[in-house]
C-alpha atoms as a PDB file:
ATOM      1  CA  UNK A   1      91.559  93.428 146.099  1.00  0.00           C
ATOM      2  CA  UNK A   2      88.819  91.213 145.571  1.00  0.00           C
ATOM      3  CA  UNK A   3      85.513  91.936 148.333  1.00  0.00           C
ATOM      4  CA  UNK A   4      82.774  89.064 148.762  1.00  0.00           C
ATOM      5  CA  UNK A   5      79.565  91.111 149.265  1.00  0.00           C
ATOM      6  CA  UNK A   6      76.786  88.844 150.992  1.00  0.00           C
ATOM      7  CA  UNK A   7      73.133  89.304 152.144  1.00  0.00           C
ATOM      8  CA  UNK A   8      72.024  90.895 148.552  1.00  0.00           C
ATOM      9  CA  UNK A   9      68.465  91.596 147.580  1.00  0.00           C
ATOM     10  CA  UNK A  10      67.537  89.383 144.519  1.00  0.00           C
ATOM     11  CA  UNK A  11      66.975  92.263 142.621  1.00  0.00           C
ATOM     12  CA  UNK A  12      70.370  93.765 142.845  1.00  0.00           C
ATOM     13  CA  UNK A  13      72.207  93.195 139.351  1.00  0.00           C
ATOM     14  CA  UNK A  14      76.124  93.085 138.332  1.00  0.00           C
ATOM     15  CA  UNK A  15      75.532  97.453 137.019  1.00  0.00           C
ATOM     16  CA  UNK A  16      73.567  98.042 140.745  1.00  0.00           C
ATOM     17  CA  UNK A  17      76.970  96.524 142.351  1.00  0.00           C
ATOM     18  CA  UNK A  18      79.528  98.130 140.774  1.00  0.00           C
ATOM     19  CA  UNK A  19      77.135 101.595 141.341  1.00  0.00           C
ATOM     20  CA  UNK A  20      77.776 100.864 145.164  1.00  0.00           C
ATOM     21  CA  UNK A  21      81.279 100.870 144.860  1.00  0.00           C
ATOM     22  CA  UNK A  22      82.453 102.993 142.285  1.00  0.00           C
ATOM     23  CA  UNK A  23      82.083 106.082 144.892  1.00  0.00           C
ATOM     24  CA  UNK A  24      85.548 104.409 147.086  1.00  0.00           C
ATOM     25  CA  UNK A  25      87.375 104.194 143.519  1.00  0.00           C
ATOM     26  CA  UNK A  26      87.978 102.427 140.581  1.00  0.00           C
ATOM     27  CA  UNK A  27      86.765  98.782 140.489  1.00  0.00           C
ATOM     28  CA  UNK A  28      87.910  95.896 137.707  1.00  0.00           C
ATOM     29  CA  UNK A  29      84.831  93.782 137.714  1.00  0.00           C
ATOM     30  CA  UNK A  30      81.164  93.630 139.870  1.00  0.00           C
ATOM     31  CA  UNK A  31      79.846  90.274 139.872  1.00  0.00           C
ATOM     32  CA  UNK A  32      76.275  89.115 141.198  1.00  0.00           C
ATOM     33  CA  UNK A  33      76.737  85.148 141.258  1.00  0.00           C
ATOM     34  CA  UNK A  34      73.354  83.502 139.750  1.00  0.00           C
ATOM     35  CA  UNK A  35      72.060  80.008 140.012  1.00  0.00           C
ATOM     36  CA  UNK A  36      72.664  78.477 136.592  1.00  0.00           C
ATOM     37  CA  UNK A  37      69.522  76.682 136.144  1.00  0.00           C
ATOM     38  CA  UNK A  38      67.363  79.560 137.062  1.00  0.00           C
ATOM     39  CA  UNK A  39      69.134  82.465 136.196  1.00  0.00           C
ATOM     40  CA  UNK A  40      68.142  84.147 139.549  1.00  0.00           C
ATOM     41  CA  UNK A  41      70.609  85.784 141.896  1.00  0.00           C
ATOM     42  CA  UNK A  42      72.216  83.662 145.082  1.00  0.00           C
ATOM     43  CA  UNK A  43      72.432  87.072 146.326  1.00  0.00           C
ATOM     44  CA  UNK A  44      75.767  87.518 147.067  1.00  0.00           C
ATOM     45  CA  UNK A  45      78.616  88.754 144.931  1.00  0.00           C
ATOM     46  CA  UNK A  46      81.982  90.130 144.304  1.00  0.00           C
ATOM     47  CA  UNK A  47      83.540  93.520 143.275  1.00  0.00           C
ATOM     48  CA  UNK A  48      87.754  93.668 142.510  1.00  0.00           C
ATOM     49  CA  UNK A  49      89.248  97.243 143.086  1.00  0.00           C
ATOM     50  CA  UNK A  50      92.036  98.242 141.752  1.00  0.00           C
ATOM     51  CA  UNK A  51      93.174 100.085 145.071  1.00  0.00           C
ATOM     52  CA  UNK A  52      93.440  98.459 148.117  1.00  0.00           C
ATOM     53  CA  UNK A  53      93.385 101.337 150.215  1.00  0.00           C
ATOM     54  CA  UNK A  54      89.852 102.376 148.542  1.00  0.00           C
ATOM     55  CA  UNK A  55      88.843  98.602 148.841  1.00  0.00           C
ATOM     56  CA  UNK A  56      90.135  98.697 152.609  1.00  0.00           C
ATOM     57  CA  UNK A  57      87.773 101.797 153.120  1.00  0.00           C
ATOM     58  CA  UNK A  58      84.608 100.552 151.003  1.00  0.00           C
ATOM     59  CA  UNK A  59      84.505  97.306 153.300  1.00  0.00           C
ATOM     60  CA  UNK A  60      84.963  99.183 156.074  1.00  0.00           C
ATOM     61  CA  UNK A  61      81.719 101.521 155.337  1.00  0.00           C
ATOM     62  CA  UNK A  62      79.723  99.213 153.908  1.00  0.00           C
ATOM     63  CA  UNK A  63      79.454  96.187 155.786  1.00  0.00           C
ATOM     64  CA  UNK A  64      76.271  96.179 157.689  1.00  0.00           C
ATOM     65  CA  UNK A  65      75.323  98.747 155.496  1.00  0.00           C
ATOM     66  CA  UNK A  66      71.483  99.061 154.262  1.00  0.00           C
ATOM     67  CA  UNK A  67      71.411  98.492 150.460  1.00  0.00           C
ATOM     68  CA  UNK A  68      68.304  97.959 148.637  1.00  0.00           C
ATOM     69  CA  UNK A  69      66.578  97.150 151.558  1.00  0.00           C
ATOM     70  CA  UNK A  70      68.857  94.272 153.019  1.00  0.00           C
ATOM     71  CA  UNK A  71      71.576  94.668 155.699  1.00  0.00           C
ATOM     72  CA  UNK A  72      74.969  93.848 153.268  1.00  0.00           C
ATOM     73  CA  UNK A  73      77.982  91.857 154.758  1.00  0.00           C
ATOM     74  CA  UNK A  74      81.373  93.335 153.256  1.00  0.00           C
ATOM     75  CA  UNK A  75      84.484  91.584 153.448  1.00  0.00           C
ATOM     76  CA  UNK A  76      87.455  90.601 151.706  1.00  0.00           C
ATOM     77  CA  UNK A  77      87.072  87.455 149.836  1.00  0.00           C
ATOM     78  CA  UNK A  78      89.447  84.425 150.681  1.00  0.00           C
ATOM     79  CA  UNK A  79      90.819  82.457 148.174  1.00  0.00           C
ATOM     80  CA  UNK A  80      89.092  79.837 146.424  1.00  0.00           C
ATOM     81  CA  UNK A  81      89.716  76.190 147.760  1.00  0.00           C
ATOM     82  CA  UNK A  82      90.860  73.766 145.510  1.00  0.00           C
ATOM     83  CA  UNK A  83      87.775  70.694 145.562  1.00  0.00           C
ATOM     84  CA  UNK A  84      88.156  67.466 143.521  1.00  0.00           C
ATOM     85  CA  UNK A  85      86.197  67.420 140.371  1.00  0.00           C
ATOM     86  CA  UNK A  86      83.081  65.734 140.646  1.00  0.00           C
ATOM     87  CA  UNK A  87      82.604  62.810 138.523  1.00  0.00           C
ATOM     88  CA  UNK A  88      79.417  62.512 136.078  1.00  0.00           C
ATOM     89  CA  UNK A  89      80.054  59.133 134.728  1.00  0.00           C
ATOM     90  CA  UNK A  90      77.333  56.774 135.197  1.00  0.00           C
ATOM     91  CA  UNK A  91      79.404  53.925 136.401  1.00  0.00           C
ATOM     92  CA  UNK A  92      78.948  55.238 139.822  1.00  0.00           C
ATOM     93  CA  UNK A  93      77.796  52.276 142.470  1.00  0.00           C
ATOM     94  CA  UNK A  94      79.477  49.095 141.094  1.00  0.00           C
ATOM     95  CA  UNK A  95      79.114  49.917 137.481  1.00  0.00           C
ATOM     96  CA  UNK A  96      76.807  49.363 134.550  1.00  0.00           C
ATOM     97  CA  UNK A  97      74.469  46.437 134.942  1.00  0.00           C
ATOM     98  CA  UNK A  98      71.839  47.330 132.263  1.00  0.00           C
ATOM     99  CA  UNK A  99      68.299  47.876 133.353  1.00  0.00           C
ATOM    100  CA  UNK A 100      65.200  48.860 132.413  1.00  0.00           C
ATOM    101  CA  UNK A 101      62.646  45.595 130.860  1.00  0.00           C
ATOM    102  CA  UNK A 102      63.775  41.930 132.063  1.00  0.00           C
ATOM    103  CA  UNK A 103      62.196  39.616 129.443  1.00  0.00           C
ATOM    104  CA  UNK A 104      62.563  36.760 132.045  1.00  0.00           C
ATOM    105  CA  UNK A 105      59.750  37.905 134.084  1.00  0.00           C
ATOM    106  CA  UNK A 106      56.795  38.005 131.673  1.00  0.00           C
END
């Protein structure tokens, strides 16, 4: 089962994570999602178990849970939507009409 984990001090790392929830059972993967540019925590993550009982029971006892100073939210995560791919082209607005110094005006 795969548990979204929200409200995370920016200090908490992917090892501090999977500490939490190793004590309910085994877990596949801990996960602290960072901003890309900065490298700094969102603070919120995700932890897969391998049991679903023991995942049942860890989201049970640890959401609103104190953890590193910060009230946690624990639940299970839902399924990523499916968003259209963002375009990067820089034809965007009408298309590419050059730019930059107009020798007509000097």
């Amino acid at each position: 089962m795969n548990i979204f984990i929200a409200g995370l001090s920016f200090k908490v790392n992917d090892a501090d994570l999977a500490g939490l929830f190793e004590e309910y059972g085994a877990i596949s993967s801990a996960k602290v999602v960072v901003d890309r540019q900065t490298g700094r925590s969102k603070g919120y993550g995700f932890v897969e178990m391998e049991d679903d009982d023991a995942a049942a029971k860890a989201i049970s006892e640890l959401n609103e849970a104190e953890f590193d100073g910060r009230k946690i939210s624990v639940s299970e995560a839902k399924p990523r939507e499916e968003r259209p791919r963002r375009s990067f082209d820089n034809n965007r607005g009408g298309g590419n009409r050059g730019g930059g110094f107009n020798r007509n005006r000097y």
